[in-house]
PDB file of N, CA and C in Angstrom:
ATOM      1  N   UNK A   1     -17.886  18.636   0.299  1.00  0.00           N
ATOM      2  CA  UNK A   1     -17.636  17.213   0.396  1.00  0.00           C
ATOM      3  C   UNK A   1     -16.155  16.988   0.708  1.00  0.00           C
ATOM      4  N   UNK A   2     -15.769  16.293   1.489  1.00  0.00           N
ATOM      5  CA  UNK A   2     -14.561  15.951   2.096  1.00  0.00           C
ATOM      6  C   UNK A   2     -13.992  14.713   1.307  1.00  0.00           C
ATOM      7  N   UNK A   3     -12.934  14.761   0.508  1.00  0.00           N
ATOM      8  CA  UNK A   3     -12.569  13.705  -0.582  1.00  0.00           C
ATOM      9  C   UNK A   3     -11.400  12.966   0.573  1.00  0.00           C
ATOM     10  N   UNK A   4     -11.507  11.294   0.640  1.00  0.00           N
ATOM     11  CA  UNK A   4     -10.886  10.494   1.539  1.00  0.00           C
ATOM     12  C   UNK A   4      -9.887  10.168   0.437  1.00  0.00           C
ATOM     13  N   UNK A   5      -8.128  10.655   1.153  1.00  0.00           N
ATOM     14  CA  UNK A   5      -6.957  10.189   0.208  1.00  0.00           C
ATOM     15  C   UNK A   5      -6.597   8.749   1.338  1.00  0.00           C
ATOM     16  N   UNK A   6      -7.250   8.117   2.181  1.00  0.00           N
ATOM     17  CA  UNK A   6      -6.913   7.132   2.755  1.00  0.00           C
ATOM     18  C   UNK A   6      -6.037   6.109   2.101  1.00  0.00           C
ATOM     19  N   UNK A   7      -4.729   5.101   1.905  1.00  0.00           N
ATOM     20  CA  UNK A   7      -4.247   4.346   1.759  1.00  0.00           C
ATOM     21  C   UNK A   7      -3.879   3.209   2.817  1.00  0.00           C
ATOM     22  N   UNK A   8      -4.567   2.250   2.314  1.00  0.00           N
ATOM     23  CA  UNK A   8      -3.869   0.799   3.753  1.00  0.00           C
ATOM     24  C   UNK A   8      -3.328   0.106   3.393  1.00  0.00           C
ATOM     25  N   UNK A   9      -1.993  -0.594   4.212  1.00  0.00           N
ATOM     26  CA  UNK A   9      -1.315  -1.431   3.697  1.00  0.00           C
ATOM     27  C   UNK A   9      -1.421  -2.653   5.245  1.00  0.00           C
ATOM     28  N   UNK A  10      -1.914  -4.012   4.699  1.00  0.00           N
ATOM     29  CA  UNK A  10      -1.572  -4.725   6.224  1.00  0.00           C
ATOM     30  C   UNK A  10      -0.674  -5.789   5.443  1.00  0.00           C
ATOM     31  N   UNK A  11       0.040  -5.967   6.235  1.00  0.00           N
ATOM     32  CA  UNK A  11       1.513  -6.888   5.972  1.00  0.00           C
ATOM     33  C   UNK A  11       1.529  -7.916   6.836  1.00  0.00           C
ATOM     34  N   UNK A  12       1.531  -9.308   6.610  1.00  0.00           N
ATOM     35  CA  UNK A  12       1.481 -10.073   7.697  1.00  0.00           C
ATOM     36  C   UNK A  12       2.820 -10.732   7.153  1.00  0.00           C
ATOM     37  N   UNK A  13       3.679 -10.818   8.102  1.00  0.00           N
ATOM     38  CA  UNK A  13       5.326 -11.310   7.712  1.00  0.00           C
ATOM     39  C   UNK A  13       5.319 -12.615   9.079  1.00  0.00           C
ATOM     40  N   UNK A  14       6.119 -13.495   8.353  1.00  0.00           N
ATOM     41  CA  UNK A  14       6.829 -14.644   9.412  1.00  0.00           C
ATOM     42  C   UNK A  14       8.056 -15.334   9.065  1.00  0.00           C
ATOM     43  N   UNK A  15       8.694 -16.275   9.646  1.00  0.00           N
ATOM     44  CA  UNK A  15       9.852 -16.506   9.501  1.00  0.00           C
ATOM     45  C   UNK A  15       9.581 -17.915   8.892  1.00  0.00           C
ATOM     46  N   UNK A  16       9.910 -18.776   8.136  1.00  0.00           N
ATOM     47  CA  UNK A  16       9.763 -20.440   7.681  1.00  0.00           C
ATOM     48  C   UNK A  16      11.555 -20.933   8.041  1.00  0.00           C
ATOM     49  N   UNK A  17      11.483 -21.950   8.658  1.00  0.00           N
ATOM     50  CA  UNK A  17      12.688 -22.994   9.104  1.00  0.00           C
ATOM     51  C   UNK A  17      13.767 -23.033   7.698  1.00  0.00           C
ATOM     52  N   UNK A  18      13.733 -23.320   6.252  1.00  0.00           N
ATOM     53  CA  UNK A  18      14.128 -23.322   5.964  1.00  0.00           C
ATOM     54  C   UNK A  18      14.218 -22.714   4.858  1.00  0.00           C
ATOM     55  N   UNK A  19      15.586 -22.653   4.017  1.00  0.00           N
ATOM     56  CA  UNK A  19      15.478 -21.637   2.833  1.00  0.00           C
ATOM     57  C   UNK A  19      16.834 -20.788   2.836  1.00  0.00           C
ATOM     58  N   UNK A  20      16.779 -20.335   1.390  1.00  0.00           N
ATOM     59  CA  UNK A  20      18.774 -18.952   2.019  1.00  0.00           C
ATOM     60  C   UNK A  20      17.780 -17.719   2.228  1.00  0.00           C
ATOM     61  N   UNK A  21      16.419 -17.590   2.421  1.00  0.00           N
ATOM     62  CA  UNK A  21      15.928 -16.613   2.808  1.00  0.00           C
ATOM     63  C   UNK A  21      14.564 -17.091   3.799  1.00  0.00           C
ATOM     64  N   UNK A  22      14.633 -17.023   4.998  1.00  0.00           N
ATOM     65  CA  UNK A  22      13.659 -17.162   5.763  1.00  0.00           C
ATOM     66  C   UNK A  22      12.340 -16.207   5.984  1.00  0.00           C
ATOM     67  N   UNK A  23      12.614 -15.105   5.667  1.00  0.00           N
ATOM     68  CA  UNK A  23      11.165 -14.222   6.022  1.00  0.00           C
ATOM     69  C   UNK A  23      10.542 -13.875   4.941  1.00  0.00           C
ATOM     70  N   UNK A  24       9.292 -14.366   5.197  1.00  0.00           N
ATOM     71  CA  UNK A  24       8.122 -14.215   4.314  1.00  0.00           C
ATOM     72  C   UNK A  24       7.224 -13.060   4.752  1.00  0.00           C
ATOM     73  N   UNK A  25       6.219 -12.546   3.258  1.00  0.00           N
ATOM     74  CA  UNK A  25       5.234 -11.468   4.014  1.00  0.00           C
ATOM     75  C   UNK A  25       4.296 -12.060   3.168  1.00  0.00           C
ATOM     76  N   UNK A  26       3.080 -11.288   3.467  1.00  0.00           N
ATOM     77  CA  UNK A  26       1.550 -11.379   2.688  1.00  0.00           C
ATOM     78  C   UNK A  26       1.454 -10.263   2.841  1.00  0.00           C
ATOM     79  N   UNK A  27       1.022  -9.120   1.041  1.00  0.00           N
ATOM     80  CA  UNK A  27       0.672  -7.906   1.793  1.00  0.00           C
ATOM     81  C   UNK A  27      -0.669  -8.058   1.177  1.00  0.00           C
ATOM     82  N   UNK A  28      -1.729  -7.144   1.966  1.00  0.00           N
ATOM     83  CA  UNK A  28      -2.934  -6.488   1.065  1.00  0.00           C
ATOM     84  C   UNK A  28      -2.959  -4.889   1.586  1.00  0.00           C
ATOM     85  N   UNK A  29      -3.179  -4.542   0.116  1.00  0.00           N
ATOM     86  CA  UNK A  29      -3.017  -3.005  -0.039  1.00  0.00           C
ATOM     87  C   UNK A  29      -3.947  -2.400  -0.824  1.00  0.00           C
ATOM     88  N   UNK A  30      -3.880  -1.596  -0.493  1.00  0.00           N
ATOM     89  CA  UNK A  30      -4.677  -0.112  -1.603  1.00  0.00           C
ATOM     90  C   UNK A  30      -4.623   1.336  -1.494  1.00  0.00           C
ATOM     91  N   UNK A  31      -4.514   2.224  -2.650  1.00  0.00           N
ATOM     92  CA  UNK A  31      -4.335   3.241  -2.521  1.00  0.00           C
ATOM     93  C   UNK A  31      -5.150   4.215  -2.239  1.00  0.00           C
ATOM     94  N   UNK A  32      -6.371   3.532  -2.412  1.00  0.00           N
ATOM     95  CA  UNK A  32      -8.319   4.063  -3.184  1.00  0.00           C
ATOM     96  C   UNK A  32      -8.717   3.316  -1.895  1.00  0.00           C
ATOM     97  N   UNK A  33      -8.283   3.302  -0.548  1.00  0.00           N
ATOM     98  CA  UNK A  33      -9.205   2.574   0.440  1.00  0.00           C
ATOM     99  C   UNK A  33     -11.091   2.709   0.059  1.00  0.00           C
ATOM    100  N   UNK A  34     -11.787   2.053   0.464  1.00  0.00           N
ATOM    101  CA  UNK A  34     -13.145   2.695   0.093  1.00  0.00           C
ATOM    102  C   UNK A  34     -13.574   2.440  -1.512  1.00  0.00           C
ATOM    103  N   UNK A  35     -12.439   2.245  -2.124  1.00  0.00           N
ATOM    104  CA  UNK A  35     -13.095   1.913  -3.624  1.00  0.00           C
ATOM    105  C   UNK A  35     -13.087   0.691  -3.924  1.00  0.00           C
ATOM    106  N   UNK A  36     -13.000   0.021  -3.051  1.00  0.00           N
ATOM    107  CA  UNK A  36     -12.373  -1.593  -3.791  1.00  0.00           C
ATOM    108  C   UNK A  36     -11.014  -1.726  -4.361  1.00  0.00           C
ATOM    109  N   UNK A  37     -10.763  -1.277  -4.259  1.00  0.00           N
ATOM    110  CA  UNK A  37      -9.175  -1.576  -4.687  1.00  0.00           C
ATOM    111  C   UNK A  37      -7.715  -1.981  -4.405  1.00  0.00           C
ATOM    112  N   UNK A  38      -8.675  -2.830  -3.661  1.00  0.00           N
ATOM    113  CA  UNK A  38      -7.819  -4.239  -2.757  1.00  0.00           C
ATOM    114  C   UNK A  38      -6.633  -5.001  -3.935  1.00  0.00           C
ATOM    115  N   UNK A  39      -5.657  -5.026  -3.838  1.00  0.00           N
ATOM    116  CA  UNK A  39      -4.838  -5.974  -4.291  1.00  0.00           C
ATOM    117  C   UNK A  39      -4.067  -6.960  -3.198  1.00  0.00           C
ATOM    118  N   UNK A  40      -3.199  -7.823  -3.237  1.00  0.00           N
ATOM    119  CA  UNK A  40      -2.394  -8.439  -2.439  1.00  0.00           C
ATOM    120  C   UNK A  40      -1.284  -9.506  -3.369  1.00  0.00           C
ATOM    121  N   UNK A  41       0.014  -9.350  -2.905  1.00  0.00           N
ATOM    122  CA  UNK A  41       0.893  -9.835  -3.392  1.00  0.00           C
ATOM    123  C   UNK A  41       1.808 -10.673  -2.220  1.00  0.00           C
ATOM    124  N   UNK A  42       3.052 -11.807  -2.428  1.00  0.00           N
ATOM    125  CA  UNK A  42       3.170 -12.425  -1.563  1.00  0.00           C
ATOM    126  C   UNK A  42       4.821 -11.781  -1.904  1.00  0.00           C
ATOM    127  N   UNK A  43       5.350 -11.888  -0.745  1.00  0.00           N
ATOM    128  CA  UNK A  43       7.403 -11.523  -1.014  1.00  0.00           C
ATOM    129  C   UNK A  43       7.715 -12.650  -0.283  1.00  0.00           C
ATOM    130  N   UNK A  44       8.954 -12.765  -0.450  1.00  0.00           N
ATOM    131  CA  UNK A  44      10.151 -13.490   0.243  1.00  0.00           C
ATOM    132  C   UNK A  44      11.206 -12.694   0.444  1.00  0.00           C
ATOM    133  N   UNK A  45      11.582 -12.825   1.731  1.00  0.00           N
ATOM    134  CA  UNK A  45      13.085 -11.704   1.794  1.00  0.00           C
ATOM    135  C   UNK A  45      13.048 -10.233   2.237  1.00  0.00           C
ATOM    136  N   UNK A  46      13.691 -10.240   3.243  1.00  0.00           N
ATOM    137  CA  UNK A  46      13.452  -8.616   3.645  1.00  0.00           C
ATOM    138  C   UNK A  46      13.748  -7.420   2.305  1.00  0.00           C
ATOM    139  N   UNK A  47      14.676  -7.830   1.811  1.00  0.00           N
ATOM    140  CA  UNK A  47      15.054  -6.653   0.847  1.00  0.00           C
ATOM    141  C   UNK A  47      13.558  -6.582   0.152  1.00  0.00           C
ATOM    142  N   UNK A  48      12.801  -7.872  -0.850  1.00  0.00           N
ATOM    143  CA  UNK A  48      11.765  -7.172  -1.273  1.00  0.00           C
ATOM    144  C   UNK A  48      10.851  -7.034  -0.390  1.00  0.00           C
ATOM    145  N   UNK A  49      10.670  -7.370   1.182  1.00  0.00           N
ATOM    146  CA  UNK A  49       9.186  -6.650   1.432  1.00  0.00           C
ATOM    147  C   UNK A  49       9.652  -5.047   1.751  1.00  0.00           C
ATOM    148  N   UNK A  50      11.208  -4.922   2.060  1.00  0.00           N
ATOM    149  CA  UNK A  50      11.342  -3.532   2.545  1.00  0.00           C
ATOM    150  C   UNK A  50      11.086  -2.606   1.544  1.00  0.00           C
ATOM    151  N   UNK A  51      11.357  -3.080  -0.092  1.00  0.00           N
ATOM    152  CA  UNK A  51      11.374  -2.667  -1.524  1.00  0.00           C
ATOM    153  C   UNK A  51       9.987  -2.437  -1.317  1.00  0.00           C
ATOM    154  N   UNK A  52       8.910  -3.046  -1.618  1.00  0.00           N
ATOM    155  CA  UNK A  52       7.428  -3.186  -1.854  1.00  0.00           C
ATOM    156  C   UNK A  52       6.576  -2.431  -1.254  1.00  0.00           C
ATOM    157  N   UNK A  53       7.266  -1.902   0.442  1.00  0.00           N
ATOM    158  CA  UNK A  53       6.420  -1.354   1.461  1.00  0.00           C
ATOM    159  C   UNK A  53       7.008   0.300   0.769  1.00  0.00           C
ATOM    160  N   UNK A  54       8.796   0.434   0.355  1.00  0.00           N
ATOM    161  CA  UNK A  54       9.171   1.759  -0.083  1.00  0.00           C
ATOM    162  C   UNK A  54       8.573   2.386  -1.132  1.00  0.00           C
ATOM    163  N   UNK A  55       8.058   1.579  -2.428  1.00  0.00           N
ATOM    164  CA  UNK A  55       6.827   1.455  -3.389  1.00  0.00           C
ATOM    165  C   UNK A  55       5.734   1.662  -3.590  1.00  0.00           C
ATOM    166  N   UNK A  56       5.518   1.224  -2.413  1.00  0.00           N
ATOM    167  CA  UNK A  56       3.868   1.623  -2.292  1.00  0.00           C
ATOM    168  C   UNK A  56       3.771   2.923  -1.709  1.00  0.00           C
ATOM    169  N   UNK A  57       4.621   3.215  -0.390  1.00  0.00           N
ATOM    170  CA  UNK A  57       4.606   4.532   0.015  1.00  0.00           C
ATOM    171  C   UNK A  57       4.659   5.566  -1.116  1.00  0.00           C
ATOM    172  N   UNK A  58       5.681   5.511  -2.191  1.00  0.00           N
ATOM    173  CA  UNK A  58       5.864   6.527  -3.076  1.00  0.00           C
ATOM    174  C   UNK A  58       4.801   6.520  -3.678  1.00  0.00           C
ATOM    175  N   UNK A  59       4.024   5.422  -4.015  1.00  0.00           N
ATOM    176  CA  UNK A  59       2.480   5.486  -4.894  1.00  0.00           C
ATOM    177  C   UNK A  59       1.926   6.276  -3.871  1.00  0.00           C
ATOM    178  N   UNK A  60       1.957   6.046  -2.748  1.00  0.00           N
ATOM    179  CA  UNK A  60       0.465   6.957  -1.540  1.00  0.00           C
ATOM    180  C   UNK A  60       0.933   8.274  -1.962  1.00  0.00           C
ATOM    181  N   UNK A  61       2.361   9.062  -1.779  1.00  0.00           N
ATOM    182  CA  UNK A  61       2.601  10.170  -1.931  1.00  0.00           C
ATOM    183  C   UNK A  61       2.397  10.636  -3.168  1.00  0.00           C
ATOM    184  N   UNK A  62       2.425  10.203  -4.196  1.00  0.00           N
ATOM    185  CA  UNK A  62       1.848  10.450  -5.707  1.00  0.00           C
ATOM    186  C   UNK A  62       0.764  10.905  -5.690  1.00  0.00           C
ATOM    187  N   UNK A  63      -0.408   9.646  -5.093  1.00  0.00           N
ATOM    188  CA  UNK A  63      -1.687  10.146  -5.355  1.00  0.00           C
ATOM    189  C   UNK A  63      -2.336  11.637  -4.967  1.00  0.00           C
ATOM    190  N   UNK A  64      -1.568  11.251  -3.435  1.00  0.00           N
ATOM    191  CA  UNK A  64      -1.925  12.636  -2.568  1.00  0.00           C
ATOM    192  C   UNK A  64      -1.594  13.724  -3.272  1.00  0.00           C
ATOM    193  N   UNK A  65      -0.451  14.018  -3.737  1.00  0.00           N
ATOM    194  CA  UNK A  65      -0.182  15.152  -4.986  1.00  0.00           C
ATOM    195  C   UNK A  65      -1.081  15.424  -6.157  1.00  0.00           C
ATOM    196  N   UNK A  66      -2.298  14.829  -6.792  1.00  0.00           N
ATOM    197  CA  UNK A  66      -2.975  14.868  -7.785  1.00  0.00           C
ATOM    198  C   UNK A  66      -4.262  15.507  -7.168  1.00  0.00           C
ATOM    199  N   UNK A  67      -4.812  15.842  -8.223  1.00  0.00           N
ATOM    200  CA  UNK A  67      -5.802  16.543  -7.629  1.00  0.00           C
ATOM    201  C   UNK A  67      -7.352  15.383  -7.111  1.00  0.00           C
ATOM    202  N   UNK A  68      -8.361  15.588  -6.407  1.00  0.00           N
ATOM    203  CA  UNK A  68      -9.382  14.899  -6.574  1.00  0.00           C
ATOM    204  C   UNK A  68      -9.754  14.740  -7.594  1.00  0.00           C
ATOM    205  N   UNK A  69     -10.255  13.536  -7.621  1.00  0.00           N
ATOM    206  CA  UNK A  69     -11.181  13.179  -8.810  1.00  0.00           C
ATOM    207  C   UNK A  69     -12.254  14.013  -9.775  1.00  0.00           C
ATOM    208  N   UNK A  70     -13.160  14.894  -8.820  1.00  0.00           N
ATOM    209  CA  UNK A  70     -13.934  15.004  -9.038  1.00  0.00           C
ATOM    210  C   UNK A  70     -13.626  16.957  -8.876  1.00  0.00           C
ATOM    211  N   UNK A  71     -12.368  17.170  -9.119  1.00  0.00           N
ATOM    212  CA  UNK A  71     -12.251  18.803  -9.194  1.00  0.00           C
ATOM    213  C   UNK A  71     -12.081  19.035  -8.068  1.00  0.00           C
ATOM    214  N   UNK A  72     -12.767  18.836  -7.011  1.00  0.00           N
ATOM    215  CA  UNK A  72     -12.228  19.950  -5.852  1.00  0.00           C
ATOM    216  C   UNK A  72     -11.683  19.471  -4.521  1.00  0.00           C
ATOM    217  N   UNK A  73     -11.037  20.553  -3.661  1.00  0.00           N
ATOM    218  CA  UNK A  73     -10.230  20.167  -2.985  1.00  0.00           C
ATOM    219  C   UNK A  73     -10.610  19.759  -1.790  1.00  0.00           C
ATOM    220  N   UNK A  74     -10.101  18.651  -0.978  1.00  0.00           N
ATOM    221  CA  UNK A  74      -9.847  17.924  -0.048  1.00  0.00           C
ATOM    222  C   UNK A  74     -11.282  18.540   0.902  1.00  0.00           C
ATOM    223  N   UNK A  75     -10.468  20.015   1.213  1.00  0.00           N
ATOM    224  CA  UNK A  75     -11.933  20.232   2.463  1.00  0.00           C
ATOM    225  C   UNK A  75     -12.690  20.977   1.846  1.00  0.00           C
ATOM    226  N   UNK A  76     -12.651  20.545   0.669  1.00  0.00           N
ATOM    227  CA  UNK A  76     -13.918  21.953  -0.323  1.00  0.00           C
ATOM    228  C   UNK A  76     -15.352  20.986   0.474  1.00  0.00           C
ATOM    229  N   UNK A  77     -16.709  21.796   0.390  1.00  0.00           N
ATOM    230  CA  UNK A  77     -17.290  21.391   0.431  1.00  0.00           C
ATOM    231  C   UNK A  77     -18.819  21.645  -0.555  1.00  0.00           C
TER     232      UNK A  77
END
């Protein structure tokens, strides 16, 4: 069985007219693609969506480091 470490992140960012910070994002993410494990959070400001997107990456690389769930490895079958 081939265990899926898939993670998606879609980010929809735009700019609003006014504000001391103009760029906005919408993210929805997950680490568990395939399991439901949809979250989504909203930023303002490049520093936190650049923060949030650096965050989540380190969560994807975490997971990938752990073993499967279910004992065995990736292309075990």
């Amino acid at each position: 069985m081939v265990t899926d470490r898939t993670a998606v992140l879609i980010l929809r960012a735009w700019a609003e007219p006014h504000g001391p910070s103009t760029l906005r994002a919408s993210a929805r993410y997950s680490t568990a693609a395939g399991r439901n494990a949809w979250r989504a959070l909203n930023l303002h400001g490049p520093e936190a969506i650049a923060a949030f997107v650096h965050g989540w990456l380190l969560e994807v690389e975490a997971d990938a480091a752990r073993p499967p769930e279910d004992g065995r490895g990736i292309d075990d079958e």
